[in-house]
Protein backbone atom coordinates (compact mmCIF):
# COMPACT_ATOMS: atom_id res chain seq x y z
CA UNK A 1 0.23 30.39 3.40
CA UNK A 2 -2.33 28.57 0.77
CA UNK A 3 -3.06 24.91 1.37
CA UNK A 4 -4.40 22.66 -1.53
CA UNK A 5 -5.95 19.34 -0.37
CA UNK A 6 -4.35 16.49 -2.62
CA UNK A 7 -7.70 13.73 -3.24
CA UNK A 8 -4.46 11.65 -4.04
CA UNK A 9 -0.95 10.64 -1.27
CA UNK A 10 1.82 12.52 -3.10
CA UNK A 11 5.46 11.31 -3.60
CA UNK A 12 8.23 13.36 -1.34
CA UNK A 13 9.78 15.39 -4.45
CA UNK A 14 6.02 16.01 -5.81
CA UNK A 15 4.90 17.71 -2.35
CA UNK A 16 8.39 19.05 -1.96
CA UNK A 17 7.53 20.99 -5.23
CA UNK A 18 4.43 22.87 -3.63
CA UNK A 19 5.95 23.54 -0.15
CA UNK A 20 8.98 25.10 -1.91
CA UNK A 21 6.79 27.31 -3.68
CA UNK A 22 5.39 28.55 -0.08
CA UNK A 23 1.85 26.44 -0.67
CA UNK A 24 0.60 23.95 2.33
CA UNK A 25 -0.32 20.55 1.75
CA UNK A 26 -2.81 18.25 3.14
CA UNK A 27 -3.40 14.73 1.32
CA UNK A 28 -5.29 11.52 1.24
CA UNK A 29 -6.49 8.67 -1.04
CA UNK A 30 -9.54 9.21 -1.56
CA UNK A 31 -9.97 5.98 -4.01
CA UNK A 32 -8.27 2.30 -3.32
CA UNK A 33 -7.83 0.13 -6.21
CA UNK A 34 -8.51 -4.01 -5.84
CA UNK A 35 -7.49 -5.78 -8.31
CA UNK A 36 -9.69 -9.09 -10.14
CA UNK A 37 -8.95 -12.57 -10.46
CA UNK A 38 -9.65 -12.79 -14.04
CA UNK A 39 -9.47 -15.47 -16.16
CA UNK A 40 -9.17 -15.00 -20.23
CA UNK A 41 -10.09 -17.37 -22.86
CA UNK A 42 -7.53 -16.42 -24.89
CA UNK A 43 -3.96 -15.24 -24.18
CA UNK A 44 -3.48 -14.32 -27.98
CA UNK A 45 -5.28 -10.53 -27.84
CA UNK A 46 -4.82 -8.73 -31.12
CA UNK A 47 -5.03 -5.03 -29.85
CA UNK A 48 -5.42 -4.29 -25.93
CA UNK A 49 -6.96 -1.15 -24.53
CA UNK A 50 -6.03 0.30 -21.44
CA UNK A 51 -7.50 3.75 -20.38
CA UNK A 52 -5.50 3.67 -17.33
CA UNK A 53 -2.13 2.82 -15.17
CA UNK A 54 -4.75 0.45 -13.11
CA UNK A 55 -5.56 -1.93 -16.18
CA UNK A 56 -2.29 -2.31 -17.01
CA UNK A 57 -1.19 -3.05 -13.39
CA UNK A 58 -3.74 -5.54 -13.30
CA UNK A 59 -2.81 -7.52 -16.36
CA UNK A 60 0.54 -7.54 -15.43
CA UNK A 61 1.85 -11.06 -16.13
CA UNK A 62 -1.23 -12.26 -17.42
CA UNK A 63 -0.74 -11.30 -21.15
CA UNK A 64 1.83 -11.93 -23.75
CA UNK A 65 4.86 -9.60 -23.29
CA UNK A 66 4.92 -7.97 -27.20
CA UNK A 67 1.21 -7.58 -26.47
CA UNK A 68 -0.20 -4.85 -28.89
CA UNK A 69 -2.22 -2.20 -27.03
CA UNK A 70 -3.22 1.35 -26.89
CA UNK A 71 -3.65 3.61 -24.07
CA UNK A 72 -5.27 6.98 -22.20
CA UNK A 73 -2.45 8.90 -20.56
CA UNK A 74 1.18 9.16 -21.06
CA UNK A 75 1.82 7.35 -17.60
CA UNK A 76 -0.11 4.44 -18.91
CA UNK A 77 1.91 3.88 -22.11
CA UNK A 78 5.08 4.38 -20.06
CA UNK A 79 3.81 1.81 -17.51
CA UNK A 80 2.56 -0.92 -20.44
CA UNK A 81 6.11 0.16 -22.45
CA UNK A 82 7.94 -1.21 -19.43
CA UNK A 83 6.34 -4.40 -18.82
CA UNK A 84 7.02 -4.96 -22.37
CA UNK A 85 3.70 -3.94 -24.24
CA UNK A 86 4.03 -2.45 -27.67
CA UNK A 87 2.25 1.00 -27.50
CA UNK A 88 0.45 1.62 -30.90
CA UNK A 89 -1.96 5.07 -30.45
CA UNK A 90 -1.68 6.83 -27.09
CA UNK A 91 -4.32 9.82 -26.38
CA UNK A 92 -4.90 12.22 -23.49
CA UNK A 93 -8.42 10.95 -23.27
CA UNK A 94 -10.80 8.16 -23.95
CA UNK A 95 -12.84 10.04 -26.30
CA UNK A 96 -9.59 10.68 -28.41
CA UNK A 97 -8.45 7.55 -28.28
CA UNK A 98 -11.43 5.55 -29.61
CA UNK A 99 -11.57 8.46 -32.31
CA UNK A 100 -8.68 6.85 -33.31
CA UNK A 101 -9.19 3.35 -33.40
CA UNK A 102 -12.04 4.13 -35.76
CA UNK A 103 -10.38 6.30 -38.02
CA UNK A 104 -7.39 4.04 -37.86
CA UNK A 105 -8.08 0.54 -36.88
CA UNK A 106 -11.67 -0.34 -37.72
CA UNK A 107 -11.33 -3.62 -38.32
CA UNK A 108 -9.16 -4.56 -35.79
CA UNK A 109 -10.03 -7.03 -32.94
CA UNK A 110 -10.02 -4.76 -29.29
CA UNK A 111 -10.59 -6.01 -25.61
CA UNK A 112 -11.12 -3.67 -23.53
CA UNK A 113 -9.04 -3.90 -20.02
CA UNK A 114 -11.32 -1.73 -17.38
CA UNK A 115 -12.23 -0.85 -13.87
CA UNK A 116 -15.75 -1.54 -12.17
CA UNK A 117 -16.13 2.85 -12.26
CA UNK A 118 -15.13 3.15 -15.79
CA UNK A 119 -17.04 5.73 -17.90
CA UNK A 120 -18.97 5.18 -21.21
CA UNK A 121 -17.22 7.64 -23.46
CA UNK A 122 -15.03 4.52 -24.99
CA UNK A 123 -17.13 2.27 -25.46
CA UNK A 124 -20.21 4.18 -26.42
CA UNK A 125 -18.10 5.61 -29.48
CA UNK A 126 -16.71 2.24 -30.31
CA UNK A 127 -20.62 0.91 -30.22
CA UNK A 128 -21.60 3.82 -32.43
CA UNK A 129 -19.47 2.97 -35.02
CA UNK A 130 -20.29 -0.84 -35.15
CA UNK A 131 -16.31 -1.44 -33.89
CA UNK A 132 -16.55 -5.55 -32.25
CA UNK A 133 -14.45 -5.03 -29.14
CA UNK A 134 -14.85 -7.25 -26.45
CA UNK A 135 -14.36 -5.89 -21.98
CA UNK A 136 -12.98 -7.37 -19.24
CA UNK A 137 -13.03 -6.03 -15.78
CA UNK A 138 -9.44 -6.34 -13.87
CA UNK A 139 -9.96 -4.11 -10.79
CA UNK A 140 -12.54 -2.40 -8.78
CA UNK A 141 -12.54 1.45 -7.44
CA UNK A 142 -13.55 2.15 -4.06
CA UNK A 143 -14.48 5.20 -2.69
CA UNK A 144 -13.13 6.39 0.92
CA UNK A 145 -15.48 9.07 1.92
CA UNK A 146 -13.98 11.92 4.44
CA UNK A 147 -15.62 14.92 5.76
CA UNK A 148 -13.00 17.64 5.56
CA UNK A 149 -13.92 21.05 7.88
CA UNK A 150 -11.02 22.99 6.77
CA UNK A 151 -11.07 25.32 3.87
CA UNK A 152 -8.75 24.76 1.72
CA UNK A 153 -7.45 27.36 -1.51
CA UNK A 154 -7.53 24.49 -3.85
CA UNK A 155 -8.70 20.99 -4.19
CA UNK A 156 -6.39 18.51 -6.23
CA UNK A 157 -7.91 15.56 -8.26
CA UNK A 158 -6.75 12.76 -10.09
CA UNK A 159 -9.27 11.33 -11.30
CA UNK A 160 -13.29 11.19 -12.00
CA UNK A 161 -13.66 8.80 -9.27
CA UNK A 162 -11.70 10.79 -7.01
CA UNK A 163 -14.28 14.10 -7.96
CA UNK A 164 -17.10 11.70 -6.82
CA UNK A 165 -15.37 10.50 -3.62
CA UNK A 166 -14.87 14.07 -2.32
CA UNK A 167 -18.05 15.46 -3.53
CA UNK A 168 -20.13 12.66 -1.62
CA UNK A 169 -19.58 13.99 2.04
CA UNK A 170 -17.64 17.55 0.91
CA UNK A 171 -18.90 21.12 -1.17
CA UNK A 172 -16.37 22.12 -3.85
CA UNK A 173 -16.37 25.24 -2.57
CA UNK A 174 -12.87 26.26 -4.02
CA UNK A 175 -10.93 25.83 -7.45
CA UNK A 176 -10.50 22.63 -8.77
CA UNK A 177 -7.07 21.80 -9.97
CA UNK A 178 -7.80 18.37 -12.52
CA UNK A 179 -5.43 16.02 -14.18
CA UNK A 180 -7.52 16.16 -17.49
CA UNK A 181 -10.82 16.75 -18.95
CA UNK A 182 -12.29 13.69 -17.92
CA UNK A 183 -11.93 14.70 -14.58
CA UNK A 184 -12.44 17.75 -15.36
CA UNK A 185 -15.98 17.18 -16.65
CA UNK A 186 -16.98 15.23 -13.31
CA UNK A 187 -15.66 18.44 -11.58
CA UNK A 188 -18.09 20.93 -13.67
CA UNK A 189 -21.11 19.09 -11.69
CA UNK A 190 -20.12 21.09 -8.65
CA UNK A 191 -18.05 24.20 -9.28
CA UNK A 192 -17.24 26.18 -12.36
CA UNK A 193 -13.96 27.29 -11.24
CA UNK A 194 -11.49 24.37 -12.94
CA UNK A 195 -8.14 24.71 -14.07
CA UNK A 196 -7.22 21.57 -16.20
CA UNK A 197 -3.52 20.58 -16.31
CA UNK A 198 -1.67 21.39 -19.49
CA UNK A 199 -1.25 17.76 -20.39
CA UNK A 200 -2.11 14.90 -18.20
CA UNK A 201 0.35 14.28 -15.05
CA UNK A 202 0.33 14.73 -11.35
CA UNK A 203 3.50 17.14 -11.89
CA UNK A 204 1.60 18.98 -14.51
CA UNK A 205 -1.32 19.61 -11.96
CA UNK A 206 1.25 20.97 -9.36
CA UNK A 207 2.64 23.28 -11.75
CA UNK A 208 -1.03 24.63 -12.23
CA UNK A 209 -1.65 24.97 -8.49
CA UNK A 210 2.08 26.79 -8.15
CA UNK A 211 1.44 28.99 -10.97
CA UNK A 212 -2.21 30.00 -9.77
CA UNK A 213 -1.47 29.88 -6.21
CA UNK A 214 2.00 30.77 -5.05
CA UNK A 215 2.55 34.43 -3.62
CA UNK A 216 -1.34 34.28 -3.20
């Protein structure tokens, strides 16, 4: 039987979708989120941007309810939508999205919602294209380092900080099943055999590892 290592705890009917399919399982977090006690100067944000679930999370309560905001990832906007956030642009990654907001939006007023780990693609682009947007930092990454011995037929990952975490005490040795390019891009530092998920998802990453992997 193949065995994928999930860099992320699964839900029951997300794992039950790989053993089903005949493929082992063997998962851990290997990133913890803390959230910031943050304080704003102003409640009244014209245009919010979240490039993940995190942000949002870590806002939660702490910003107007019609709040208008865009967002990386279709599990952000559904995560924002139900707290009452009114989803303008969504893209599948950062690089997209502030694409966007220039063609779109340039003289809009953005803050930027992020995570201590967060990469430079957004705001780089944004910076290039003299966009004002002002950042905030709502929650830290940590990384929990673990030596694995086993070999494993696949290695699942979430995220870029995830890619990191594993990479720090593990080779990547075996294909890399990522969430999205972003990650996907970290991933390329170690091993050239990636298969990307069709669009952004944990389920959509399963179905890559069940299609590439099952009857192996």
């Amino acid at each position: 039987m193949p065995t994928v290592l999930s860099t992320k705890k699964l839900a029951l009917n997300q794992k039950e979708l790989l053993l089903n399919s005949g493929i082992g399982i063997v998962e851990y977090d290997a990133i913890s989120i803390e959230f910031i006690d943050f304080q704003l100067e102003s409640l009244e944000i014209e245009y919010a941007i979240f490039t993940s679930k995190n942000a949002v999370k870590a806002v939660e309560g702490k910003l107007t309810s019609a709040t208008k905001c865009f967002c990386v990832g279709e599990k952000t906007s559904a995560y924002a939508r139900d707290i009452g956030f009114q989803v303008l642009e969504q893209a599948d990654n950062a690089s997209k999205l502030a694409n966007i907001l220039i063609q779109k939006y340039r003289n809009g007023k953005f803050h930027f919602f992020s995570g201590n780990k967060r990469r430079e693609e957004l705001p780089a682009l944004l910076k290039e294209n003299n966009i004002a947007f002002a950042e905030t930092k709502v929650y830290n990454t940590h990384l929990n380092k673990r030596e694995f011995k086993s070999q494993f037929d696949g290695i699942l990952f979430f995220s870029p900080s995830a890619v990191i975490s594993f990479t720090a005490t593990n080779k990547l040795e075996t294909k890399a099943f990522c969430i999205g390019e972003t990650t996907a891009s970290e991933a390329r530092k170690h091993t050239d055999k990636i298969i990307v998920a069709n669009k952004p998802g944990i389920e959509n990453v399963i179905a890559k590892v069940v299609a590439n992997l099952k009857n192996h």
